[in-house]
C-alpha atoms as a PDB file:
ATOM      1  CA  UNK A   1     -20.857 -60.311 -42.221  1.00  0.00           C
ATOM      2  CA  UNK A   2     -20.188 -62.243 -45.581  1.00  0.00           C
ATOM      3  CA  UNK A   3     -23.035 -61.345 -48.247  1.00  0.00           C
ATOM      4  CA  UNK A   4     -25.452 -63.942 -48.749  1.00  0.00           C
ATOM      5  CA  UNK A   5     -24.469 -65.820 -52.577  1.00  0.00           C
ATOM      6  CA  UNK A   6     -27.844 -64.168 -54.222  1.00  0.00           C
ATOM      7  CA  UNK A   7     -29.388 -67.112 -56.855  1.00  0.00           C
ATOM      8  CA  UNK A   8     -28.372 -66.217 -60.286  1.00  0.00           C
ATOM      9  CA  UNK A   9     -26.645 -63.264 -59.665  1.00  0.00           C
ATOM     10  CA  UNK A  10     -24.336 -63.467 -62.841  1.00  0.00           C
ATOM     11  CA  UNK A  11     -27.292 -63.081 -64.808  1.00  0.00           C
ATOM     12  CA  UNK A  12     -29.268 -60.478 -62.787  1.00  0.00           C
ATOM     13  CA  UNK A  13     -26.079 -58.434 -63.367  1.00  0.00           C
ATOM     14  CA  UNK A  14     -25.842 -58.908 -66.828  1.00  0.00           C
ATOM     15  CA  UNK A  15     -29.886 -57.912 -67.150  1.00  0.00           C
ATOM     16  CA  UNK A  16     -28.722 -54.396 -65.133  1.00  0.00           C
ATOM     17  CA  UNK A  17     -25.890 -53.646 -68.236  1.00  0.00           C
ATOM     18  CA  UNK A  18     -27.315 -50.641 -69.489  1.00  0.00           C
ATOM     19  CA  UNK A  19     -26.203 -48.917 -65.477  1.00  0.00           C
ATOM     20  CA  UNK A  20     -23.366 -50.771 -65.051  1.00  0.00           C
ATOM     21  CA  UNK A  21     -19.971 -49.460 -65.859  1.00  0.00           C
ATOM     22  CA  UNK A  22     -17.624 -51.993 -66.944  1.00  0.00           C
ATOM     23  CA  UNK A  23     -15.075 -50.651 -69.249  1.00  0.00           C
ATOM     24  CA  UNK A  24     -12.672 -48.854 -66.467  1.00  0.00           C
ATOM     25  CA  UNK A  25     -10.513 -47.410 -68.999  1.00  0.00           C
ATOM     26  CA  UNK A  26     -13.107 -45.435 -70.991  1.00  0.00           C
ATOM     27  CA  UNK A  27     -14.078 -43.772 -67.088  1.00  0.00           C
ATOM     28  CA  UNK A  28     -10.507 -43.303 -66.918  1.00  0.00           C
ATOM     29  CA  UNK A  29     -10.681 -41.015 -69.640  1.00  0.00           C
ATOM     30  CA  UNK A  30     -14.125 -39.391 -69.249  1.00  0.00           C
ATOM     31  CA  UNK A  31     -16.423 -40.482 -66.372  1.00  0.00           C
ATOM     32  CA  UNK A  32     -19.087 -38.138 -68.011  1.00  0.00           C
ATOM     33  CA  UNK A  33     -19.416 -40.019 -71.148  1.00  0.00           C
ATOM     34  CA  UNK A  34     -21.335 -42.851 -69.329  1.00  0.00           C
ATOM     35  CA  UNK A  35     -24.424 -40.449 -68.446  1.00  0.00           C
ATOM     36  CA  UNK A  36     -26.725 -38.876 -70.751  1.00  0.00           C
ATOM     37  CA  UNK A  37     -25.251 -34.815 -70.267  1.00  0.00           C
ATOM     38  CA  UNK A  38     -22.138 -33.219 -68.157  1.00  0.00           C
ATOM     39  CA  UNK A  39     -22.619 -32.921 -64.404  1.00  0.00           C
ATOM     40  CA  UNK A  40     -20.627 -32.143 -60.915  1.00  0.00           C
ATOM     41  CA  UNK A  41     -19.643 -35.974 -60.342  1.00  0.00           C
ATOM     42  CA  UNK A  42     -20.705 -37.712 -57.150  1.00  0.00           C
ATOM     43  CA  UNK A  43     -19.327 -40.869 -55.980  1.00  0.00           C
ATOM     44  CA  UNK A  44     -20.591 -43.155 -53.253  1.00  0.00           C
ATOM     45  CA  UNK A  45     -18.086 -45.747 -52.070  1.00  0.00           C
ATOM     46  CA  UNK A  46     -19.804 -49.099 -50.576  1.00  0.00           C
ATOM     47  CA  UNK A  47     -23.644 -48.287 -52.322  1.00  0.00           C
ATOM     48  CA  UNK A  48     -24.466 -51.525 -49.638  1.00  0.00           C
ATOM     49  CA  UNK A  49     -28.596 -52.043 -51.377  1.00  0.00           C
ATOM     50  CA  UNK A  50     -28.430 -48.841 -53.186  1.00  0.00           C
ATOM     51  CA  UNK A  51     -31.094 -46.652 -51.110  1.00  0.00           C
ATOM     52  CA  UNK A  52     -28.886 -44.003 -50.559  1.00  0.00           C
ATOM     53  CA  UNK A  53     -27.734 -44.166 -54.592  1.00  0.00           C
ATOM     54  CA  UNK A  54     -31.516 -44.292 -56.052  1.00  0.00           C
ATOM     55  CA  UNK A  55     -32.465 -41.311 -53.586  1.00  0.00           C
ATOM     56  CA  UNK A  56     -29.824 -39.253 -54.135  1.00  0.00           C
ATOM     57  CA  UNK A  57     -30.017 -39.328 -58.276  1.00  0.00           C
ATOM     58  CA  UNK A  58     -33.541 -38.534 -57.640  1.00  0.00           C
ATOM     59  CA  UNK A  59     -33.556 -35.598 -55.507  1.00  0.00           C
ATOM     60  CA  UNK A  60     -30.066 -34.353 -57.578  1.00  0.00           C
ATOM     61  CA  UNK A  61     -30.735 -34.502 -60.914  1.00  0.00           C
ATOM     62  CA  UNK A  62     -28.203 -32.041 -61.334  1.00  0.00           C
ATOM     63  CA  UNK A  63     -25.416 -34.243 -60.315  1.00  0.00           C
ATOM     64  CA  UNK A  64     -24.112 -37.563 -62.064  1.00  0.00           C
ATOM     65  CA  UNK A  65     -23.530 -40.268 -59.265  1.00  0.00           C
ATOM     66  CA  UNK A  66     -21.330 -43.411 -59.440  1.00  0.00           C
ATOM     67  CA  UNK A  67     -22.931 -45.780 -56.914  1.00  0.00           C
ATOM     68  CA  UNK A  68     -19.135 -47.974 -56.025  1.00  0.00           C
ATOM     69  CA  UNK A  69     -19.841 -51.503 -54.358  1.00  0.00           C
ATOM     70  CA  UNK A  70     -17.447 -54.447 -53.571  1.00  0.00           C
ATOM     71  CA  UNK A  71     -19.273 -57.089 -53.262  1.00  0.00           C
ATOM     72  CA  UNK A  72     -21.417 -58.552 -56.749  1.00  0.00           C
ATOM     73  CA  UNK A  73     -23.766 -59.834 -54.849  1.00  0.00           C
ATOM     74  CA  UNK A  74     -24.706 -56.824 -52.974  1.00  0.00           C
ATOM     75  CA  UNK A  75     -24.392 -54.831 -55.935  1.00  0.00           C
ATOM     76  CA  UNK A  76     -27.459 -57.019 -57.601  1.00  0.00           C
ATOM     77  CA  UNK A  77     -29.923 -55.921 -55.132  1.00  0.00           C
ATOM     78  CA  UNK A  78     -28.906 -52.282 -56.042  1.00  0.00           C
ATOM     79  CA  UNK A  79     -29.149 -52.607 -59.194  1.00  0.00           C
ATOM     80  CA  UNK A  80     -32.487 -54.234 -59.552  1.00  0.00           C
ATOM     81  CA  UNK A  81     -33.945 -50.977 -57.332  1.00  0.00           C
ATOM     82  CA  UNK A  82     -32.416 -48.694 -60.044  1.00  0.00           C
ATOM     83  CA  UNK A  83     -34.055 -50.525 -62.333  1.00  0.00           C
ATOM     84  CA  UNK A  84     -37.521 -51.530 -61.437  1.00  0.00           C
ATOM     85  CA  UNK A  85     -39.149 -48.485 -63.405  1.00  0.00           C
ATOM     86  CA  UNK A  86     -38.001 -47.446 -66.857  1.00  0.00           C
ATOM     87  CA  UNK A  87     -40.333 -44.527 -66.736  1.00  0.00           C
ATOM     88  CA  UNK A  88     -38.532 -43.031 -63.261  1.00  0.00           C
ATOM     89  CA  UNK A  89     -35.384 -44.495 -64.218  1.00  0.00           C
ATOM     90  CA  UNK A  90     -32.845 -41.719 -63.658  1.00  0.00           C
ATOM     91  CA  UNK A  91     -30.353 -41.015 -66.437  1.00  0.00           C
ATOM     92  CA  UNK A  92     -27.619 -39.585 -63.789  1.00  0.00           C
ATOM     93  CA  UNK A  93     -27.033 -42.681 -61.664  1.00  0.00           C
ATOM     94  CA  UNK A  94     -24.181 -45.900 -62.858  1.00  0.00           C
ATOM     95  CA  UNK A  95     -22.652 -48.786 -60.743  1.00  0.00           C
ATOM     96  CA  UNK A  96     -19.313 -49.925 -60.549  1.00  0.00           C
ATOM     97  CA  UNK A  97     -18.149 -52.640 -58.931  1.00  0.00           C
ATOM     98  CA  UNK A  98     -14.459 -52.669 -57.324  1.00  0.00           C
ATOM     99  CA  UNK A  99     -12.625 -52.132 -54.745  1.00  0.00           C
ATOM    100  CA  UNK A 100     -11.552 -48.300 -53.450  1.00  0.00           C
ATOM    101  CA  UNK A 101      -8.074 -49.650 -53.848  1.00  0.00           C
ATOM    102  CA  UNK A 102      -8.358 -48.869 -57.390  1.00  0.00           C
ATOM    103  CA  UNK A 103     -10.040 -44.876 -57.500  1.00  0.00           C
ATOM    104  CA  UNK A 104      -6.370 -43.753 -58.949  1.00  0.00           C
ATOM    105  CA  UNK A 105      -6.795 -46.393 -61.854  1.00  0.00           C
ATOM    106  CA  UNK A 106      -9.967 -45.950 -62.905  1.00  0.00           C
ATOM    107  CA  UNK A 107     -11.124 -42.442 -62.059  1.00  0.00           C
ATOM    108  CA  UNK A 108      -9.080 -39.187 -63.569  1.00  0.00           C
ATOM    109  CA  UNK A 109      -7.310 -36.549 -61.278  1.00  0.00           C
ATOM    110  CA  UNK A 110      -9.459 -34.050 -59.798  1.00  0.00           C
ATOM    111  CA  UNK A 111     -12.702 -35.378 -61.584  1.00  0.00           C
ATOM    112  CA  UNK A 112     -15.132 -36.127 -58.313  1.00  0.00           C
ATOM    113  CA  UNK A 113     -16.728 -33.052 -56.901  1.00  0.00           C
ATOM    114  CA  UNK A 114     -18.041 -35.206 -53.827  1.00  0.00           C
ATOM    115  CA  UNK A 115     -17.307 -38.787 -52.336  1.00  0.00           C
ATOM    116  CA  UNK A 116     -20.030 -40.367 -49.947  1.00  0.00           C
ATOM    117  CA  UNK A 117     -18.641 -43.036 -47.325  1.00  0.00           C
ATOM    118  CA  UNK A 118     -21.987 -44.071 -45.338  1.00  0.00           C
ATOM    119  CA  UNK A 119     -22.143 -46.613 -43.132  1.00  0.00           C
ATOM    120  CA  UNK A 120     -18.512 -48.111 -44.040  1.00  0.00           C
ATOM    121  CA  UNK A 121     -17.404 -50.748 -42.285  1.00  0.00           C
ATOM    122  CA  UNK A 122     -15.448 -50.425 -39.171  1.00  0.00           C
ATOM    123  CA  UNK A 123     -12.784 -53.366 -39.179  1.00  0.00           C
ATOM    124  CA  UNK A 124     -13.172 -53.302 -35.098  1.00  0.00           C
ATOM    125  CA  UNK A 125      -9.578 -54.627 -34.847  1.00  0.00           C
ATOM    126  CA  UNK A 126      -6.820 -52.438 -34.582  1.00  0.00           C
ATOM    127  CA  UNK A 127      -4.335 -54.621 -37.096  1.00  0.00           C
ATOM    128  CA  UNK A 128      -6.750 -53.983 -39.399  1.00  0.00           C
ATOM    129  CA  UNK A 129      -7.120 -50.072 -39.125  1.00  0.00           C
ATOM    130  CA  UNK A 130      -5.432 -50.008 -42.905  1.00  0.00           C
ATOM    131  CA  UNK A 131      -8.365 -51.687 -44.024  1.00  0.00           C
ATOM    132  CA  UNK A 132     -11.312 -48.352 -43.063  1.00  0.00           C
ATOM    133  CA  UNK A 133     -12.185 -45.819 -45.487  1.00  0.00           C
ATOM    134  CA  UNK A 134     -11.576 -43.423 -43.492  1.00  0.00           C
ATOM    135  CA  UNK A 135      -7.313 -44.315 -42.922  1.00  0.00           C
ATOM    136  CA  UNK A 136      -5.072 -41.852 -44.504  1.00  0.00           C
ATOM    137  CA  UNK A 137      -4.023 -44.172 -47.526  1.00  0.00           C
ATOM    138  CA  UNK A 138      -7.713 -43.679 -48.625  1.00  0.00           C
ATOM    139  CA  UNK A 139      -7.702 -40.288 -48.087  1.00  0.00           C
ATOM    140  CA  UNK A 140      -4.716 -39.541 -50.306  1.00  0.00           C
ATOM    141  CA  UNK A 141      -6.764 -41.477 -52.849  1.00  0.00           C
ATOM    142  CA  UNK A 142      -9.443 -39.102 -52.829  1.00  0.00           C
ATOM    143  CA  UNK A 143      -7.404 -36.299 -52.543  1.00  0.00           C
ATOM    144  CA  UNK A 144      -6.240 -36.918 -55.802  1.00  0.00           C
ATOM    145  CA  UNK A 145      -9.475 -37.919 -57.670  1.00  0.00           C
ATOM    146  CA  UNK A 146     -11.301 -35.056 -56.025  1.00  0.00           C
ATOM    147  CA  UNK A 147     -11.483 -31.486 -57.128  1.00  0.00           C
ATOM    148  CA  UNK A 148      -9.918 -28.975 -55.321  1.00  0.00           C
ATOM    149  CA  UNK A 149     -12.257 -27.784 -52.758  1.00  0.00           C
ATOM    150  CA  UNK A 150     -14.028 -31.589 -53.142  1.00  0.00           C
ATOM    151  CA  UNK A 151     -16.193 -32.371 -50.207  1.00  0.00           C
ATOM    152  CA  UNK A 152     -16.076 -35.845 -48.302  1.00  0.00           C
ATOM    153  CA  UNK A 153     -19.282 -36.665 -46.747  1.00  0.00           C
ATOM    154  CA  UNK A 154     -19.142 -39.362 -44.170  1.00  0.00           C
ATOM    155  CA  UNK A 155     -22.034 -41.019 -41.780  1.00  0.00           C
ATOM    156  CA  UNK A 156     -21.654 -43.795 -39.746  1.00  0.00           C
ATOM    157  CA  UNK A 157     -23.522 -45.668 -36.165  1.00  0.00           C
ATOM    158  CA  UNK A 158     -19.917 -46.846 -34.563  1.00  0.00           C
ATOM    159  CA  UNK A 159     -18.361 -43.908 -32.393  1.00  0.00           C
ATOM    160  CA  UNK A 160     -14.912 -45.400 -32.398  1.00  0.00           C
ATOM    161  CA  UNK A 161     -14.568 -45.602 -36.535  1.00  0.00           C
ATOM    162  CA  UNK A 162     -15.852 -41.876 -36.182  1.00  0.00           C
ATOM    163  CA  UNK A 163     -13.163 -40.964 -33.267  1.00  0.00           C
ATOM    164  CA  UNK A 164     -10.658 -42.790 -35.605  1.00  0.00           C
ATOM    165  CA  UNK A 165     -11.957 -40.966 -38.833  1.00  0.00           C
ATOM    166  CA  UNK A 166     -11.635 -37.137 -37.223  1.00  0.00           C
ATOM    167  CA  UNK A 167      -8.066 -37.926 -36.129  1.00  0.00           C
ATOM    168  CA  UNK A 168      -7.070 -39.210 -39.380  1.00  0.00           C
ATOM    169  CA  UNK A 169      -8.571 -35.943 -41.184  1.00  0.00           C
ATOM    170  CA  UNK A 170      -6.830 -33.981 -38.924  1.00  0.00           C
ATOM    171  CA  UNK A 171      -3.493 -36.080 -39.597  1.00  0.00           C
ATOM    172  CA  UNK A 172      -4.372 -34.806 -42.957  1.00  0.00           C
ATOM    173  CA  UNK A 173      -4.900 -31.786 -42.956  1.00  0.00           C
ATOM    174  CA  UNK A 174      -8.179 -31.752 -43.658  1.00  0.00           C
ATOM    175  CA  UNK A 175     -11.095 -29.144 -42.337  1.00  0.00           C
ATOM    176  CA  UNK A 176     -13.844 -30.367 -41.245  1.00  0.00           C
ATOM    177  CA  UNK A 177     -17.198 -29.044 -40.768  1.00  0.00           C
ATOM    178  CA  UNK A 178     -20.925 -30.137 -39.900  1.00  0.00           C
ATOM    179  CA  UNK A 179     -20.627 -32.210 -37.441  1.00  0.00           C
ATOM    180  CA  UNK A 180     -22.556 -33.895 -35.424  1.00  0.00           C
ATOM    181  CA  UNK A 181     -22.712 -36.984 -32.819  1.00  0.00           C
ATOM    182  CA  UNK A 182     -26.482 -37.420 -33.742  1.00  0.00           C
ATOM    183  CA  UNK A 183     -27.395 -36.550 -36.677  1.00  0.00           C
ATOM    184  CA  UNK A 184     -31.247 -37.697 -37.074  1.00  0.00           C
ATOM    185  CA  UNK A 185     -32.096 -34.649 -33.944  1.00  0.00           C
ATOM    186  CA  UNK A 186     -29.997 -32.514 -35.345  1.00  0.00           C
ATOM    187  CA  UNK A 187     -30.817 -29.468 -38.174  1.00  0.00           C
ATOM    188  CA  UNK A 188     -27.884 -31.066 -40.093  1.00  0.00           C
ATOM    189  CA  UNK A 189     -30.905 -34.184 -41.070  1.00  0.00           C
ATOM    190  CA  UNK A 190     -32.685 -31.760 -43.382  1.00  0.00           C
ATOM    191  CA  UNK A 191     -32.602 -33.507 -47.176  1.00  0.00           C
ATOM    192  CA  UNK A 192     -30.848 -36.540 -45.554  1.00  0.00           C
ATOM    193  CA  UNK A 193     -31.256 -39.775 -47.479  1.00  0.00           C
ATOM    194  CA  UNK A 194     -30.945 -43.473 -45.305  1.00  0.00           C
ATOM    195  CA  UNK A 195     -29.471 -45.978 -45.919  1.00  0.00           C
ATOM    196  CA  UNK A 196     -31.094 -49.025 -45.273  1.00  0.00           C
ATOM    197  CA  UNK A 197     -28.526 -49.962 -42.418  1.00  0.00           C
ATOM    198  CA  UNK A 198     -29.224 -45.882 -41.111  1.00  0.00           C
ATOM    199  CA  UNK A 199     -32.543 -46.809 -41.316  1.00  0.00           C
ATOM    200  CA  UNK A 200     -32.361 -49.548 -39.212  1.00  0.00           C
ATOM    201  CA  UNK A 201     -30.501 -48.457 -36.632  1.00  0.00           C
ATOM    202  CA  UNK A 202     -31.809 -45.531 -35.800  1.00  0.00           C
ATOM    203  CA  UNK A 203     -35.282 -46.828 -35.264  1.00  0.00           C
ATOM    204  CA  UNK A 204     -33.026 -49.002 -32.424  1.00  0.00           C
ATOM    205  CA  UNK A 205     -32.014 -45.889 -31.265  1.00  0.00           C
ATOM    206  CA  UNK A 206     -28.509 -46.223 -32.065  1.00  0.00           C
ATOM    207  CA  UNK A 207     -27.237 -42.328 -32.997  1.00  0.00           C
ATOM    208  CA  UNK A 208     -25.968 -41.212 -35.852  1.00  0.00           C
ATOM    209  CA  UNK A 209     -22.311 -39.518 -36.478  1.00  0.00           C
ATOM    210  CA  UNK A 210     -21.640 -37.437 -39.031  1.00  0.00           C
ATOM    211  CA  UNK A 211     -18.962 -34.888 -40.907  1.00  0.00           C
ATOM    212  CA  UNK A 212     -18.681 -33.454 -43.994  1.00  0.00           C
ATOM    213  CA  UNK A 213     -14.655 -32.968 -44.744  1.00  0.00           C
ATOM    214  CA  UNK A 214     -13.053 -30.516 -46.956  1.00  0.00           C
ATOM    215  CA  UNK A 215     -10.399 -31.437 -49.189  1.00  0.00           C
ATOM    216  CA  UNK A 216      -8.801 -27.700 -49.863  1.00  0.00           C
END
């Protein structure tokens, strides 16, 4: 579903600067030198509203999180919620908007302790398999931007992008471990944070899939 053109968005960005990373070639160099002290870097790919980004920096302080969304105009809503209170604020959470395409430009080897994919979408039609986070071009991206022994957490409602997903891990190589075909009545839901979409959905009762994959 195409994102609906949010009024002034250009501007609402602009008014979010002080979260937003812009300058790819300075996080080329030092992704750490856009947050406030060193942390284990966390990245979530497709932040969707940001729910998942604003909890996550507040129950982690001691991780830095890069909240990664496509689409400006989904971005705007997430950064507004980062920013409604100064005094909460968190100074380990920054935006960036592009495409996954580009984590070998912009993010250096072996920098990203952990990569999020929640609720990615599933491009239902098979010529467009190349197109899911969870194919094995992707995966050789993070493979290279995440540390050895880098974790790869990944939720999502639709059982067939999840079949897909597990065989392309194991095409990989990968291990895999916590998993789960429904995650909210499950011990594996302790400290987890919704998404708005999760949220949704499961109070449809649509369950929850989830996997946390190892990248050795």
């Amino acid at each position: 579903m195409r994102a609906r053109k949010k009024k002034h968005g250009a501007e609402r960005i602009a008014a979010c600067a002080e979260l937003l990373i812009e300058d790819t070639a300075k996080l080329k160099e030092d992704p750490n030198q856009f947050f406030a002290e060193k942390r284990p870097l966390h990245l979530e790919i497709g932040c969707g509203k940001g729910n998942f980004a604003c909890g996550k920096a507040a129950q982690h302080p001691e991780v830095n999180l890069i909240a990664m969304e496509v689409v400006a105009d989904v971005m705007v809503t997430a950064l507004e919620k980062a920013m409604l209170s100064k005094e909460e604020r968190p100074d380990n959470l920054r935006f960036l908007i592009g495409n996954a395409e580009n984590l070998t430009e912009w993010f250096p080897e072996h920098s990203i302790d952990c990569i999020y994919l929640n609720f990615s979408d599933p491009w239902h039609k098979a010529r467009h398999a190349k197109r899911r986070l969870t194919y094995r071009d992707f995966l050789a991206r993070y493979r290279k931007v995440l540390k050895v022994g880098g974790k790869l957490h990944f939720k999502t409602d639709n059982v067939n992008l999840f079949d897909f997903s597990l065989e392309e891990f194991e095409a990989m190589g990968l291990r895999m471990t916590d998993m789960t075909h429904d995650l909210h009545n499950s011990p594996l839901n302790e400290g987890n944070i919704m998404t708005e979409y999760e949220k949704n959905f499961s109070e449809k009762g649509f369950p929850i899939h989830a996997v946390t994959v190892h990248f050795d």
